[in-house]
C-alpha atoms as a PDB file:
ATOM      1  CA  UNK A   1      64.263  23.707   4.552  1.00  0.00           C
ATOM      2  CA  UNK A   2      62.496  20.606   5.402  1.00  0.00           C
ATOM      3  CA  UNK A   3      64.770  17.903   6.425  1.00  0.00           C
ATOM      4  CA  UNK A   4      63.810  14.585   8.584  1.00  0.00           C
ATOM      5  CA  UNK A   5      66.531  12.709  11.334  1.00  0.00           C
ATOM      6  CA  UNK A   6      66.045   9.645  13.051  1.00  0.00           C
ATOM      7  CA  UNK A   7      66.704   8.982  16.711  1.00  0.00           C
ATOM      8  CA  UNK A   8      67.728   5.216  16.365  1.00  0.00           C
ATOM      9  CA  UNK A   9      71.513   4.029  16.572  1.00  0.00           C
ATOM     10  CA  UNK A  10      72.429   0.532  15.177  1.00  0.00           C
ATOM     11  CA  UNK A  11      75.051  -1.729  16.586  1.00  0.00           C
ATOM     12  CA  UNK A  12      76.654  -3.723  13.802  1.00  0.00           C
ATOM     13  CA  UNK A  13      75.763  -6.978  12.567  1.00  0.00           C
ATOM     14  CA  UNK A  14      77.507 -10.301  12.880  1.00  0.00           C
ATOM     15  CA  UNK A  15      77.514 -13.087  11.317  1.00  0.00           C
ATOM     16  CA  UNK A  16      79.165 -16.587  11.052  1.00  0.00           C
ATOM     17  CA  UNK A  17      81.248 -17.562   8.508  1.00  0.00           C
ATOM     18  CA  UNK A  18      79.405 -20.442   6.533  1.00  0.00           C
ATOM     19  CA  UNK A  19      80.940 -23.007   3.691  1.00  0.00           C
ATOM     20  CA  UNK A  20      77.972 -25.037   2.335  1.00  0.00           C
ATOM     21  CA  UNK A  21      80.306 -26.500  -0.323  1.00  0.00           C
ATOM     22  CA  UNK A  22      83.140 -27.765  -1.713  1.00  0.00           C
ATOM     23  CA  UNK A  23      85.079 -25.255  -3.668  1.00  0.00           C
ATOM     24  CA  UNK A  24      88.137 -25.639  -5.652  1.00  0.00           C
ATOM     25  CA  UNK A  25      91.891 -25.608  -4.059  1.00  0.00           C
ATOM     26  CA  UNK A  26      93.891 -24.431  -6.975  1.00  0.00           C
ATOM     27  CA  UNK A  27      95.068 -21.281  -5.133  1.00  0.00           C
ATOM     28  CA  UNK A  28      97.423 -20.250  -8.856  1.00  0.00           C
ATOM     29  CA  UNK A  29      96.442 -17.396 -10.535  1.00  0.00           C
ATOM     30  CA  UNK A  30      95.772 -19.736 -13.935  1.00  0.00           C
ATOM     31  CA  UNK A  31      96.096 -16.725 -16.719  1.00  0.00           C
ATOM     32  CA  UNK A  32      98.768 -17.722 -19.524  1.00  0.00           C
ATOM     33  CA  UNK A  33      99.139 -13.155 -19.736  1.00  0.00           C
ATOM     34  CA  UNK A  34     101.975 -11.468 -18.043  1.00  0.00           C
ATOM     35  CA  UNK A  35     100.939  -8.999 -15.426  1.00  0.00           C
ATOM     36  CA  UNK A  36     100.354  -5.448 -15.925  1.00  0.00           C
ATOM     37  CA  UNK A  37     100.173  -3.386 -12.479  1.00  0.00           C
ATOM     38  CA  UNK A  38      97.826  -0.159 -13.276  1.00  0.00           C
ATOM     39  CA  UNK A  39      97.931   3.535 -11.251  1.00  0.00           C
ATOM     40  CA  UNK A  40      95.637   3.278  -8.285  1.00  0.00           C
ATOM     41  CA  UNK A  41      92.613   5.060  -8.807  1.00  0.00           C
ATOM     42  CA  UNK A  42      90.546   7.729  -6.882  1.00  0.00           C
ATOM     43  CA  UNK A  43      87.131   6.604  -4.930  1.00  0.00           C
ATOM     44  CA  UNK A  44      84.666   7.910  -3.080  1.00  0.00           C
ATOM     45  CA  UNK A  45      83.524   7.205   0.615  1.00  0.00           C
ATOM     46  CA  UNK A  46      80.570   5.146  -0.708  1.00  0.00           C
ATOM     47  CA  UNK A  47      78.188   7.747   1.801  1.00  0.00           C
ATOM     48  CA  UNK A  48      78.938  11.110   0.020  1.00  0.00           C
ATOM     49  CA  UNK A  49      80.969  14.078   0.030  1.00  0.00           C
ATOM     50  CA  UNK A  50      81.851  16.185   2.944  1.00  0.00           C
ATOM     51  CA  UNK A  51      81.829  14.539   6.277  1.00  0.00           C
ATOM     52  CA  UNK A  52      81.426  11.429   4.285  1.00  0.00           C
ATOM     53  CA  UNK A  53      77.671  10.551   4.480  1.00  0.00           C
ATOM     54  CA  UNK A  54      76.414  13.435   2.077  1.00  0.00           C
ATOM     55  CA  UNK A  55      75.195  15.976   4.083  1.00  0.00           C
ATOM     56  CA  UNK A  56      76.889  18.862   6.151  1.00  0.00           C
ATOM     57  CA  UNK A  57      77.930  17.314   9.480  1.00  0.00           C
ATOM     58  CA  UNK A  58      76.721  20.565  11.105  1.00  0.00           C
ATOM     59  CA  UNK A  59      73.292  19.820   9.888  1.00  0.00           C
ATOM     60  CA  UNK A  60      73.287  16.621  10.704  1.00  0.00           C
ATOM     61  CA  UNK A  61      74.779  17.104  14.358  1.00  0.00           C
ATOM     62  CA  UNK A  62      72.021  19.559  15.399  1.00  0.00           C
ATOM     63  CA  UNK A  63      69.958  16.850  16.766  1.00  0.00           C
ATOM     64  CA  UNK A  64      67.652  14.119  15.622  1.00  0.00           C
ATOM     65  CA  UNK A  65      63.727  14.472  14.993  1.00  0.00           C
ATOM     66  CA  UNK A  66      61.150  11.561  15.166  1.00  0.00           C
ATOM     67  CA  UNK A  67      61.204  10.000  12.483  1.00  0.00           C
ATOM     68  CA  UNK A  68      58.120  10.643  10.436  1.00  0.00           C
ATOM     69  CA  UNK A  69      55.420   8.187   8.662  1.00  0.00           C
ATOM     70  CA  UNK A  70      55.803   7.869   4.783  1.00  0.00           C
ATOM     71  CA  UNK A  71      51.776   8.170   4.843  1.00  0.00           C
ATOM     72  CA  UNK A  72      50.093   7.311   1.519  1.00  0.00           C
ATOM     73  CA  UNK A  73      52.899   6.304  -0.936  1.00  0.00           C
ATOM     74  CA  UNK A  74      52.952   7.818  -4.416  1.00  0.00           C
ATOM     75  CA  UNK A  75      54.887   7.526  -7.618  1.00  0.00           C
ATOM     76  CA  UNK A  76      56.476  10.525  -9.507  1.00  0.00           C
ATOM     77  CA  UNK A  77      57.026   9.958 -13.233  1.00  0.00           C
ATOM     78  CA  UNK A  78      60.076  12.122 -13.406  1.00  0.00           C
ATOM     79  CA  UNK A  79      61.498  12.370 -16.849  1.00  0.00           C
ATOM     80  CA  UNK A  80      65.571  11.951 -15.431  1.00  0.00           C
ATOM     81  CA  UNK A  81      64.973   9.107 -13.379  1.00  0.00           C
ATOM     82  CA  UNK A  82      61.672   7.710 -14.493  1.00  0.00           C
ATOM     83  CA  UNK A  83      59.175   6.006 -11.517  1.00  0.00           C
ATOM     84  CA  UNK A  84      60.259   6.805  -8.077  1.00  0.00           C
ATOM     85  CA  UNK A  85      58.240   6.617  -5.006  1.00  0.00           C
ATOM     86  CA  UNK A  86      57.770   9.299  -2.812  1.00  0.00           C
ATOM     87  CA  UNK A  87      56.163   9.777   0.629  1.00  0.00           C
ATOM     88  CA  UNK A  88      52.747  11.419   0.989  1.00  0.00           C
ATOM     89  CA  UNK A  89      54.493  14.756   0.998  1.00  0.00           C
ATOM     90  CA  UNK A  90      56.360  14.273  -1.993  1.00  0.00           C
ATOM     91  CA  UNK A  91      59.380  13.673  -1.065  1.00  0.00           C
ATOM     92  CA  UNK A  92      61.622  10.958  -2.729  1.00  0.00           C
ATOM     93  CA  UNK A  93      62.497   7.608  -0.872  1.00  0.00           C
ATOM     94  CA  UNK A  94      66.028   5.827  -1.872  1.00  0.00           C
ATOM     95  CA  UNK A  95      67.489   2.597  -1.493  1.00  0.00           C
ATOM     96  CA  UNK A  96      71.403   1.850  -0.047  1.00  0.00           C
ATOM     97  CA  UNK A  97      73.661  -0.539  -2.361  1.00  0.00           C
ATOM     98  CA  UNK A  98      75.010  -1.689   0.900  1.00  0.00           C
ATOM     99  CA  UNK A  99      72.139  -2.683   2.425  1.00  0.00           C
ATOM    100  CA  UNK A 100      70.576  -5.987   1.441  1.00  0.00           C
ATOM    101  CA  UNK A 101      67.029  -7.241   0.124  1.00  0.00           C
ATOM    102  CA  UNK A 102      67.263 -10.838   1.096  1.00  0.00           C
ATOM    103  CA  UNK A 103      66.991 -11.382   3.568  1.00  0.00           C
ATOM    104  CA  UNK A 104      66.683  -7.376   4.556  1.00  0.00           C
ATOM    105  CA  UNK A 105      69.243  -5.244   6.485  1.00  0.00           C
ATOM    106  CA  UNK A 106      70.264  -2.174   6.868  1.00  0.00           C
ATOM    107  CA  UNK A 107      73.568  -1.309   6.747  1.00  0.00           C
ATOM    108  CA  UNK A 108      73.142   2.696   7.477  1.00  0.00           C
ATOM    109  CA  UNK A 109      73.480   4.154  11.040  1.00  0.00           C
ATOM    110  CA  UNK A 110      75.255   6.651  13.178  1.00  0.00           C
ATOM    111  CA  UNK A 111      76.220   9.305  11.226  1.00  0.00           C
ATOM    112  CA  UNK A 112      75.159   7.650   8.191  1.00  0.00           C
ATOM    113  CA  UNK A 113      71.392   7.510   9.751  1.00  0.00           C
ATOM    114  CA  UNK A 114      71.892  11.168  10.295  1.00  0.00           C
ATOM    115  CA  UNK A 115      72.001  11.688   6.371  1.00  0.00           C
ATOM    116  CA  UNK A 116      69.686   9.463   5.326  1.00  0.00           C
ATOM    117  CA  UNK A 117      66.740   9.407   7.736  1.00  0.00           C
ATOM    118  CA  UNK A 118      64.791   6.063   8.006  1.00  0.00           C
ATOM    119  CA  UNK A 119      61.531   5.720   6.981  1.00  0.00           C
ATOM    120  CA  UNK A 120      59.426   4.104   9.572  1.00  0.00           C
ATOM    121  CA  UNK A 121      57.054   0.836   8.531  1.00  0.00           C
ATOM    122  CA  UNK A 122      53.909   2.283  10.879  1.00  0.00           C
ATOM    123  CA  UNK A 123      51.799   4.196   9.287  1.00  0.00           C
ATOM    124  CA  UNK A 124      53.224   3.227   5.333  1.00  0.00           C
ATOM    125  CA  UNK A 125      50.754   2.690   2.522  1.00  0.00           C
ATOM    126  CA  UNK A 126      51.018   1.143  -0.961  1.00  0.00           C
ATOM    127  CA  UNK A 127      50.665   3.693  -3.581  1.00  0.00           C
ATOM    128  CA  UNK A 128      47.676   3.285  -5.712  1.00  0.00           C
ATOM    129  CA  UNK A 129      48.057   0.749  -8.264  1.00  0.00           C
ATOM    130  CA  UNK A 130      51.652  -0.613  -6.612  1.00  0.00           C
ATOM    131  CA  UNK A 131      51.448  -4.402  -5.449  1.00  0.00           C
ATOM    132  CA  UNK A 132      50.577  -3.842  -1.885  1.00  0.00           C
ATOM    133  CA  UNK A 133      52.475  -7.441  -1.128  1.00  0.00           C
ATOM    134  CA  UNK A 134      55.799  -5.790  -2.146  1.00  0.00           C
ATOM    135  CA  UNK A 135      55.507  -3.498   1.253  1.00  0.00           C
ATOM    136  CA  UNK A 136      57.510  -4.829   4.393  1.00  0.00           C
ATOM    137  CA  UNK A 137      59.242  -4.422   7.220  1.00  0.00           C
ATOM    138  CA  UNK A 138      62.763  -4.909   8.559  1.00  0.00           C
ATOM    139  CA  UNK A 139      63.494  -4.893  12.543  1.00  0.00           C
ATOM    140  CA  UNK A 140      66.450  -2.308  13.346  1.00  0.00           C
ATOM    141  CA  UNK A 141      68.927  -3.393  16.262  1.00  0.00           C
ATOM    142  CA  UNK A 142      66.927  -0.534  18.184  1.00  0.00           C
ATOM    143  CA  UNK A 143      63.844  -2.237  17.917  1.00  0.00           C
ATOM    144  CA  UNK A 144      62.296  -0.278  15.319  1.00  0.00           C
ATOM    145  CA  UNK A 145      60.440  -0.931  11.696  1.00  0.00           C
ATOM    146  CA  UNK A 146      62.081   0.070   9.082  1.00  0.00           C
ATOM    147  CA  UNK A 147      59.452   0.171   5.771  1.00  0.00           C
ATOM    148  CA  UNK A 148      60.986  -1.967   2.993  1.00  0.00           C
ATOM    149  CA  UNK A 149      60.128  -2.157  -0.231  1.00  0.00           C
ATOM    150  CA  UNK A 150      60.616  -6.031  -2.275  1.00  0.00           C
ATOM    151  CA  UNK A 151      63.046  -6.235   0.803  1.00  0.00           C
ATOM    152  CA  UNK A 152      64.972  -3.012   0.413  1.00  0.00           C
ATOM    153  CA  UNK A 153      65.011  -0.290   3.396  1.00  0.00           C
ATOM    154  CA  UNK A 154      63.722   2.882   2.459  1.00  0.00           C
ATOM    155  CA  UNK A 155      65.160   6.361   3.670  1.00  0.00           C
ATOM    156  CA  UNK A 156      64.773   9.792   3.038  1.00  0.00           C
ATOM    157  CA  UNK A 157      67.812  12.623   1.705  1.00  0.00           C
ATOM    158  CA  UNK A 158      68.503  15.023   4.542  1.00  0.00           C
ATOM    159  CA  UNK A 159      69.634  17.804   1.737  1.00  0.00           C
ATOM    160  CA  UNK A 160      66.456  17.162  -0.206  1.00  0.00           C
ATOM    161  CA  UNK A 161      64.545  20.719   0.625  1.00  0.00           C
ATOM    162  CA  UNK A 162      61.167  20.712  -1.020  1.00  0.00           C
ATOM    163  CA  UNK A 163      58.934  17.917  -2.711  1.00  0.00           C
ATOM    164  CA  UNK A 164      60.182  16.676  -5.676  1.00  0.00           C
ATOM    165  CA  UNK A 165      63.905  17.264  -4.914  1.00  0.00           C
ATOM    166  CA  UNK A 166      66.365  13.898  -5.929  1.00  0.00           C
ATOM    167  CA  UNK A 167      69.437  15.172  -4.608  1.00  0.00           C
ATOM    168  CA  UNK A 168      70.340  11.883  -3.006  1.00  0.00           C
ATOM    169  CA  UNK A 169      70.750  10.860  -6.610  1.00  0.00           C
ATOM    170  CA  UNK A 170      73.847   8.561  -7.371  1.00  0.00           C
ATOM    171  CA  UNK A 171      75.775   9.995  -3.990  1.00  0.00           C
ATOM    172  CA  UNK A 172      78.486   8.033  -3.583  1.00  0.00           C
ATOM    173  CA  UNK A 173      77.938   5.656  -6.229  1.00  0.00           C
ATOM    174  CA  UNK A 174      75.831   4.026  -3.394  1.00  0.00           C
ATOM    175  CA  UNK A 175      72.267   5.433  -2.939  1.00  0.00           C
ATOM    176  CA  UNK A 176      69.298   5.792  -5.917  1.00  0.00           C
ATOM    177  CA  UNK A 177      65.826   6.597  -5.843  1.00  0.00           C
ATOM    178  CA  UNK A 178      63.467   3.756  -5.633  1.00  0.00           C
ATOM    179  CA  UNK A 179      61.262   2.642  -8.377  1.00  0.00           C
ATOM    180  CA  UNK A 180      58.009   0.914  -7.157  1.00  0.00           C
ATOM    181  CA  UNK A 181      59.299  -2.668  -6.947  1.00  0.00           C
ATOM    182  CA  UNK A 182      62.338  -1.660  -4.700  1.00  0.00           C
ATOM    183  CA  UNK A 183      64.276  -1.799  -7.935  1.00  0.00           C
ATOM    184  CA  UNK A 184      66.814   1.402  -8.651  1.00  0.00           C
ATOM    185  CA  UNK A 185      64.631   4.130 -10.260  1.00  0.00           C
ATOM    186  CA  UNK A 186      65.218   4.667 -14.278  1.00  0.00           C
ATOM    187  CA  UNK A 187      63.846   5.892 -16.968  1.00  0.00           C
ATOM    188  CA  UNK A 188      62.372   4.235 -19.623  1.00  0.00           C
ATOM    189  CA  UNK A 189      63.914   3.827 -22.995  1.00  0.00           C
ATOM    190  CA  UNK A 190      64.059   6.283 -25.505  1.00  0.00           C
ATOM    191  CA  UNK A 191      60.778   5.995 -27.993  1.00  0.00           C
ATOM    192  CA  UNK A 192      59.055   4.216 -24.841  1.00  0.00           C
ATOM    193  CA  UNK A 193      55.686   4.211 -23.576  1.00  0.00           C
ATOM    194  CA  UNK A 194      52.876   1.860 -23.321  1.00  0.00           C
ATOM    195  CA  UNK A 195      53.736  -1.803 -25.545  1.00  0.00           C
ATOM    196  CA  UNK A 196      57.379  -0.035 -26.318  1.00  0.00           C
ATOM    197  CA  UNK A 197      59.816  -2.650 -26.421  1.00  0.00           C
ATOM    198  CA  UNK A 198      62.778  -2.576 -23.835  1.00  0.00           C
ATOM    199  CA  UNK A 199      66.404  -3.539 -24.124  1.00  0.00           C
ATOM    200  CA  UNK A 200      67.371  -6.556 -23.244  1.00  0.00           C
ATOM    201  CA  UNK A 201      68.416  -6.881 -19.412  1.00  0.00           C
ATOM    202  CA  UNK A 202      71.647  -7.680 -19.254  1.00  0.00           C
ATOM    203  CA  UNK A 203      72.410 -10.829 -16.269  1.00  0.00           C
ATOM    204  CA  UNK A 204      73.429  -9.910 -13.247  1.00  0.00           C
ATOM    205  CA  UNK A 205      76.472 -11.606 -13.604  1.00  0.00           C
ATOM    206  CA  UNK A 206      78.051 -11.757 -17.213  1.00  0.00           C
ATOM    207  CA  UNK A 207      80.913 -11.403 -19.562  1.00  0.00           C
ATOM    208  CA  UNK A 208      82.719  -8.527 -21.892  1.00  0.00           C
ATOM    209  CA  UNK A 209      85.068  -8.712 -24.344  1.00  0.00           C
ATOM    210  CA  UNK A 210      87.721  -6.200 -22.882  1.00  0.00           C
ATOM    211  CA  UNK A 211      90.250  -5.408 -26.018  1.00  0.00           C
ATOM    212  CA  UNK A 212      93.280  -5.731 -23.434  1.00  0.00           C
ATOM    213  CA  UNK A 213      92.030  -8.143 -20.523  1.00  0.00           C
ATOM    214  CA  UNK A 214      90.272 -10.137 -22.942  1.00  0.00           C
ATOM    215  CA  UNK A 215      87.385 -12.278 -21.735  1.00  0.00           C
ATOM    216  CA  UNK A 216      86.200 -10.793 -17.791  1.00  0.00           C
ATOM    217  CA  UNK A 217      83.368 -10.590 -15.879  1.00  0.00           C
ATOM    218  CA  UNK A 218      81.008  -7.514 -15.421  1.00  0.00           C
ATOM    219  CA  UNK A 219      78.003  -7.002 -12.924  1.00  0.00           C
ATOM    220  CA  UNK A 220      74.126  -5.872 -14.333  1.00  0.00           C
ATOM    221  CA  UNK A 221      75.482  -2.294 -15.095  1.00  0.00           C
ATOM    222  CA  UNK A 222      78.496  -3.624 -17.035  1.00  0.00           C
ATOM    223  CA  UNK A 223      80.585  -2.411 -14.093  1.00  0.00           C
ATOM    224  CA  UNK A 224      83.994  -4.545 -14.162  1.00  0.00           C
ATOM    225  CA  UNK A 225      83.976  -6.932 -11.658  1.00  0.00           C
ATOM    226  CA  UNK A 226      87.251  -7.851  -9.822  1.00  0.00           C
ATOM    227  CA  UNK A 227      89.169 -10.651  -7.262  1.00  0.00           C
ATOM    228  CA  UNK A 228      91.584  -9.826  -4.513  1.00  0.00           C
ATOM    229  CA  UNK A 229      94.301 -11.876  -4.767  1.00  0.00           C
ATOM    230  CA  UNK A 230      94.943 -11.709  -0.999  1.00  0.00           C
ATOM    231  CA  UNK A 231      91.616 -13.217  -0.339  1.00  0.00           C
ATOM    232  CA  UNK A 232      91.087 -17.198  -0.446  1.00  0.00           C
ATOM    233  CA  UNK A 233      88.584 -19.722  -1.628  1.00  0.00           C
ATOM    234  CA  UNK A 234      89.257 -22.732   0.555  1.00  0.00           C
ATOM    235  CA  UNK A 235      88.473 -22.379   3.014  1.00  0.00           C
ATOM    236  CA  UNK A 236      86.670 -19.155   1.673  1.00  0.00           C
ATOM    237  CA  UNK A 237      87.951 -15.820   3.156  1.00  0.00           C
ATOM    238  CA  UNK A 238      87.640 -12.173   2.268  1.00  0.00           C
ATOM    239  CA  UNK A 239      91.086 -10.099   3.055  1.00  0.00           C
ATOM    240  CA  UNK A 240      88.784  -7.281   2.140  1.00  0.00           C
ATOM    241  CA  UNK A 241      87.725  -5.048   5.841  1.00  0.00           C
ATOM    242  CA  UNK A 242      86.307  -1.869   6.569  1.00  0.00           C
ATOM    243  CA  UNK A 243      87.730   0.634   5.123  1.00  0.00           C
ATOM    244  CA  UNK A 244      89.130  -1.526   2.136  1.00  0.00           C
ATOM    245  CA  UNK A 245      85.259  -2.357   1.343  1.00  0.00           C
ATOM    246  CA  UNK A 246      84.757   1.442   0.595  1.00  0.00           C
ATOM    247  CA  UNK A 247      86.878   1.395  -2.255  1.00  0.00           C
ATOM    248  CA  UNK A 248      85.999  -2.500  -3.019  1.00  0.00           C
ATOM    249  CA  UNK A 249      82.277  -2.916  -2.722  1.00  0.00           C
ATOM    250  CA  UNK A 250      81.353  -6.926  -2.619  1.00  0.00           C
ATOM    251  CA  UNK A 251      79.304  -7.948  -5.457  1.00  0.00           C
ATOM    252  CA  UNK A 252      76.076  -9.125  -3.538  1.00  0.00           C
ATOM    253  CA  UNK A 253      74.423 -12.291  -4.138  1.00  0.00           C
ATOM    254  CA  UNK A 254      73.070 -13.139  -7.682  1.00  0.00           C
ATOM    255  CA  UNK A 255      70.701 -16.269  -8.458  1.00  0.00           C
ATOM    256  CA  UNK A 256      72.446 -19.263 -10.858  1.00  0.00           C
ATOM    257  CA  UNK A 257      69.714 -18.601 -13.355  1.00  0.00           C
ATOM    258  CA  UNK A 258      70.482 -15.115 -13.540  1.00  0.00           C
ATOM    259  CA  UNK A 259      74.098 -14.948 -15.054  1.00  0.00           C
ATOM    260  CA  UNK A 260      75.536 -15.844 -18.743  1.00  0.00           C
ATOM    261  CA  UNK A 261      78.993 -17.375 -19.475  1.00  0.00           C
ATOM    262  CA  UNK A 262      79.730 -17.626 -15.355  1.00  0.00           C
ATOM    263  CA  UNK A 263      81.133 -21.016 -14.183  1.00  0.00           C
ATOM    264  CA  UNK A 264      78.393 -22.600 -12.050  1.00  0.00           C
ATOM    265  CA  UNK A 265      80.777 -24.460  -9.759  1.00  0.00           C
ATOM    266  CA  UNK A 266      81.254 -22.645  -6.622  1.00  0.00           C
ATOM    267  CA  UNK A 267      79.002 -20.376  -7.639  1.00  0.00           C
ATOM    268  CA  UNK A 268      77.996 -19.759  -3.787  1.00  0.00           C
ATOM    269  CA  UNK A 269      77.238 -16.633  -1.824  1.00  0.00           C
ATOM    270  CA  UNK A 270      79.765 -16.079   1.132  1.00  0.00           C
ATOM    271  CA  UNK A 271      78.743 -15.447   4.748  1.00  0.00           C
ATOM    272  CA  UNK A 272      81.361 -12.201   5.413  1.00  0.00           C
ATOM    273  CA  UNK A 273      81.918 -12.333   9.131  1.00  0.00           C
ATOM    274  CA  UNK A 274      80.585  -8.418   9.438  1.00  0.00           C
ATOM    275  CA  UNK A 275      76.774  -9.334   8.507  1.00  0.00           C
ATOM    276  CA  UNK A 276      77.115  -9.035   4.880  1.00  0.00           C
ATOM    277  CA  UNK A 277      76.677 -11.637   2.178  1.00  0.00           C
ATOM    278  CA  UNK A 278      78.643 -11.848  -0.864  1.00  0.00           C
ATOM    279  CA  UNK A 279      78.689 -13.844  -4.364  1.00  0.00           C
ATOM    280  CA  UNK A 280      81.351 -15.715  -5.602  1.00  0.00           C
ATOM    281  CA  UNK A 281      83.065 -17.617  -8.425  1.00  0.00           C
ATOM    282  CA  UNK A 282      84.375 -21.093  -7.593  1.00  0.00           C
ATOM    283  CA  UNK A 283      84.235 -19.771  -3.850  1.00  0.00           C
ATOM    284  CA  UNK A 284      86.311 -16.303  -4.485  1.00  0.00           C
ATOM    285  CA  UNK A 285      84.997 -13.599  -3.275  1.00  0.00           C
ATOM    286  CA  UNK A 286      83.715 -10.859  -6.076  1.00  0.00           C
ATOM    287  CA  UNK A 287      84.200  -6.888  -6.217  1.00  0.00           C
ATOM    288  CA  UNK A 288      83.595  -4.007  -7.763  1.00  0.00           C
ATOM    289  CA  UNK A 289      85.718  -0.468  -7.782  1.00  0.00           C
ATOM    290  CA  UNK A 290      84.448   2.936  -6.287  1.00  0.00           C
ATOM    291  CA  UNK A 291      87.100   4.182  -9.150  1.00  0.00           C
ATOM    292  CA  UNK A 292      85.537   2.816 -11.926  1.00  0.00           C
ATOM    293  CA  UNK A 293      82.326   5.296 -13.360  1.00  0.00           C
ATOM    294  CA  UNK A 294      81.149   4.063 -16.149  1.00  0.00           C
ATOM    295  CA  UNK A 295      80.719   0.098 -17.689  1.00  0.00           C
ATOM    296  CA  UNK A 296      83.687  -0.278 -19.422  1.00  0.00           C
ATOM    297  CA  UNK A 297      86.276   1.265 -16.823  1.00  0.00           C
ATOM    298  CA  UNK A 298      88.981  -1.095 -15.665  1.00  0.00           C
ATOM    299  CA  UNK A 299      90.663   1.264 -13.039  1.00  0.00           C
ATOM    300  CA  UNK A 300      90.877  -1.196 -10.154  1.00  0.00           C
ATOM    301  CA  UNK A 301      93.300  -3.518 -12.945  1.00  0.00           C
ATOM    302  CA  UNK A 302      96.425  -4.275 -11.169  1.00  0.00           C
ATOM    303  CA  UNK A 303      95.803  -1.603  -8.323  1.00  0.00           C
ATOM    304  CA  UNK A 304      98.613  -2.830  -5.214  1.00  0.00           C
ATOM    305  CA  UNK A 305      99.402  -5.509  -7.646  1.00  0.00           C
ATOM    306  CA  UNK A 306      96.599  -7.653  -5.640  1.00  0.00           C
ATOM    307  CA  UNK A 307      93.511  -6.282  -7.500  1.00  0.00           C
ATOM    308  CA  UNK A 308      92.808  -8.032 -10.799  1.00  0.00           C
ATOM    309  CA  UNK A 309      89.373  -8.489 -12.959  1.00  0.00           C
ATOM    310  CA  UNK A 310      87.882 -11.419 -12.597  1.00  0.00           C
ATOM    311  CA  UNK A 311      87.584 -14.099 -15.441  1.00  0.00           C
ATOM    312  CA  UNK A 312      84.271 -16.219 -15.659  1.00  0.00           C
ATOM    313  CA  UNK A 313      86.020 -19.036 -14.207  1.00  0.00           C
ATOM    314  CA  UNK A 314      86.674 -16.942 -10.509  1.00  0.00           C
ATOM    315  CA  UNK A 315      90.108 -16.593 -11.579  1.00  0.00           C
ATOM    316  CA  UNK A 316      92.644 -13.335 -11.518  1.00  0.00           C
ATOM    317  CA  UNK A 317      93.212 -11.575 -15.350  1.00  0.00           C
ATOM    318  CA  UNK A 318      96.666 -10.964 -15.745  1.00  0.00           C
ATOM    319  CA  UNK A 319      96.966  -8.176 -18.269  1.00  0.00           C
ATOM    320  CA  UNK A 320      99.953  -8.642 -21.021  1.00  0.00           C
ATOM    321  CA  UNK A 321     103.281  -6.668 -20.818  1.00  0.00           C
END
């Protein structure tokens, strides 16, 4: 079994809280429903299973190997996940939900690192017919290159064994293969192929009809999207912390032009004082829910009475008794 480690350990980011506008001061929860506290759902770790990161701490703990050059990219059509790049050897790269494109950053190390091996910028080439511009480079706290692809740091799977292996697949709701623009890897729709017409896209930030929440807002996988009651929007703070963010990942940032039936004031992407940024809606802060699988789920409704999907105005959805 073929796995790859990296020797680099990243200190964490920081960052200082910015407000670049005015956002509104109605702190009320402004839904005319009553309020309907749900059952606390189960989530992952937002790494894996096991020790937490998706691979066997044993493995991982054995010690750390050089990390080794991607080489000549290539792209595997494979008929689960559709496009995915892989290194010279075959083996496929993935992209981290928590990491971010713009500007890039990874937000995988320690143990984490362990897992998912970095894949070093030296030595990377654009696969044939890829856009060579979308291959770059982010600078680790270490000092090191990390390859990026349209912004997005690439890693390897330490439990993928032999070329063409995707086991890193959907772990933790977190990691995917990578497609050849950085996007997440998927296949194409049924009937496709060359001049097949796709499905519409849906925004990355839009609405659902939910038949007992009504009108609320859900992200470009029609994943329910959710406020924190205990946060605040003026000035703009995020209650939200480290282990809370496992269960409650932040809805990163989303361009104006890219959402449908959002309100555009404070419509601003928050500085979190850990490195991260994060969207918002009339300056509160935006979520998801490690509980929730599939579009459609509202598990995180009501959870600690403080958890409540979000309406397109930024406000809390009270559901009725």
């Amino acid at each position: 079994m073929k796995t790859w480690r990296s020797a680099s350990l990243v200190a964490t980011a920081a960052a200082v809280l910015a407000l670049t506008t005015a956002c509104g001061q109605d702190e009320g929860e402004q839904s005319p429903k009553g309020q309907n506290v749900g059952n606390e759902a189960p989530a992952g770790d937002g790494y894996g299973s096991g020790d937490g990161y998706g691979a066997d701490s044993g493995s991982a703990a054995k010690g750390a190997a050089k990390a080794k050059s991607a080489g000549q990219l290539a792209v595997r059509d494979s008929k689960k996940l559709g496009k995915v790049v892989t290194d010279s050897a075959g083996f496929t790269l993935y992209r981290f939900d928590k990491d971010t494109a713009q500007p890039p950053k990874s937000n995988c190390d320690g143990a984490c690192e362990q897992a998912w091996p970095v894949v070093p910028a030296k030595g990377a080439e654009a696969a044939p017919g890829v856009d060579e511009s979308l291959l770059g480079e982010v600078t680790r706290s270490d000092g090191s290159k990390q390859l990026t692809i349209d912004g997005w740091p690439m890693y390897r799977f330490a439990k993928d064994a032999e070329p063409g292996d995707a086991k890193g697949q959907g772990v933790g709701g977190t990691w995917f293969a990578s497609a050849p623009d950085g996007k997440k890897a998927k296949p194409a729709a049924p009937g496709g192929g060359a001049g097949a017409a796709r499905p519409a896209e849906r925004a990355g930030l839009s609405t659902r009809n939910d038949p007992e929440l009504g009108e609320i807002v859900v992200d470009r996988n029609g994943m329910t999207v959710y406020r924190f009651t205990k946060d605040s929007a003026w000035p703009m703070k995020s209650a939200c912390t480290g282990a809370c963010l496992e269960k409650w990942p932040v809805v990163e940032p989303v361009a104006k032009n890219d959402t449908k039936g959002i309100l555009e004031k404070g419509f601003v992407t928050f500085d979190r004082p850990d490195g991260r940024k994060q969207q918002t809606i009339d300056c509160w802060p935006l979520y998801t829910f490690a509980g929730d699988k599939k579009p459609g789920d509202t598990n995180g409704q009501g959870v600690g009475g403080t958890w409540f999907a979000a309406a397109p105005d930024g406000k809390a959805v009270r559901a009725a008794q």
